[in-house]
Protein backbone atom coordinates (compact mmCIF):
# COMPACT_ATOMS: atom_id res chain seq x y z
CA UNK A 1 178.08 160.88 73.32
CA UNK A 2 177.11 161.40 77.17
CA UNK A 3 175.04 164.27 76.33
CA UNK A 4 172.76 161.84 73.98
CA UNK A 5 172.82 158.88 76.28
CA UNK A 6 171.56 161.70 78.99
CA UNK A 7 168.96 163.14 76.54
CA UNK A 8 167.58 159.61 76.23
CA UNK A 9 167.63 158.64 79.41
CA UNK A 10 165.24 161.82 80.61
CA UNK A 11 163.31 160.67 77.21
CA UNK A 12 162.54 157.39 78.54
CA UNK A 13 161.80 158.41 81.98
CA UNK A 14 159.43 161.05 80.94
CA UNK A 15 157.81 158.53 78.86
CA UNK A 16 157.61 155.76 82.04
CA UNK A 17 156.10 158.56 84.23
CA UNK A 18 153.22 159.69 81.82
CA UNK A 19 152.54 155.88 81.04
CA UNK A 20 152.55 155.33 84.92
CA UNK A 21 150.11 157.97 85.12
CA UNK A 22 147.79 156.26 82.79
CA UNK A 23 148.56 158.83 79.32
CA UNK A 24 148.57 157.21 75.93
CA UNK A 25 151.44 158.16 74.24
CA UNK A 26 150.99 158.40 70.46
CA UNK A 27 154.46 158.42 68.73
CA UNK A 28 155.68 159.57 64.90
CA UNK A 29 158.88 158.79 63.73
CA UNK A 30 158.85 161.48 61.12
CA UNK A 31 162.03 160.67 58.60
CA UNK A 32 163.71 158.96 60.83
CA UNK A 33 165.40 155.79 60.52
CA UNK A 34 166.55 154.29 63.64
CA UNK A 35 163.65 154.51 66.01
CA UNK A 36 164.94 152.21 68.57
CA UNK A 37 164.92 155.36 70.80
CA UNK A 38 161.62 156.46 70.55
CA UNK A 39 159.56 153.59 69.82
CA UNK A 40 159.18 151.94 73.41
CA UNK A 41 158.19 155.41 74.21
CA UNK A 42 154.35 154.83 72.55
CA UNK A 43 151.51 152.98 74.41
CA UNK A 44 151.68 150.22 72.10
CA UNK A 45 152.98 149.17 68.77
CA UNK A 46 149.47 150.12 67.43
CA UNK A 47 150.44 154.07 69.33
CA UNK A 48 153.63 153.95 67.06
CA UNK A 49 153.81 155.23 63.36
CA UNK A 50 157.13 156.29 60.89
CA UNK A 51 156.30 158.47 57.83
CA UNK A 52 158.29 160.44 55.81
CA UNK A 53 155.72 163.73 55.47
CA UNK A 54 153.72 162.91 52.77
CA UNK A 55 150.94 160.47 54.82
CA UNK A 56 150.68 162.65 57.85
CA UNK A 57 147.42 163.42 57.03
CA UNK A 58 146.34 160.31 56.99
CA UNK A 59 147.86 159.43 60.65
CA UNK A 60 146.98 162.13 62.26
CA UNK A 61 143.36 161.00 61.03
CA UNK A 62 143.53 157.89 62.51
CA UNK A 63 145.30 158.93 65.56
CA UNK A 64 142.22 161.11 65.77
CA UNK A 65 139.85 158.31 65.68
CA UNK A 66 141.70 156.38 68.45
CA UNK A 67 140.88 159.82 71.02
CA UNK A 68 137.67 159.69 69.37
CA UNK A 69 137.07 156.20 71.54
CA UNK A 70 138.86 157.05 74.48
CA UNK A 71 135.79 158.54 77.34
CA UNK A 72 137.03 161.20 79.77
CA UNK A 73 136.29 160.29 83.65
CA UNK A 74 137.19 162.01 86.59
């Protein structure tokens, strides 16, 4: 109802400002089936992953790796 469309709409906004401000945004759809919600909220398709529990282990690994390349500046 209006209280979802509101949620979403603060979702999405949140998610524009911290992409505005240059954060990657890493995104797991965990058990979820419609993710047309949360999905534009990553960085990228390649910042977007769905599991259903049992491979978290192995995203949050590669996740991992991708911070592992980023470099900190000032």
């Amino acid at each position: 109802g209006d209280q979802d469309a509101q949620h979403i709409a603060r979702f999405d906004a949140t998610c524009a400002l911290a992409k505005q401000m240059g954060i990657t945004i890493w995104v797991i759809a965990l058990d979820v089936v419609d993710t047309d919600d949360i999905e534009p909220c990553a960085t990228s398709e390649a910042h977007f992953y769905t599991s259903d529990g049992s491979d978290l282990e192995a995203i949050f690994e590669e996740i991992g790796q991708g911070i592992g390349n980023l470099r900190l500046t000032r």
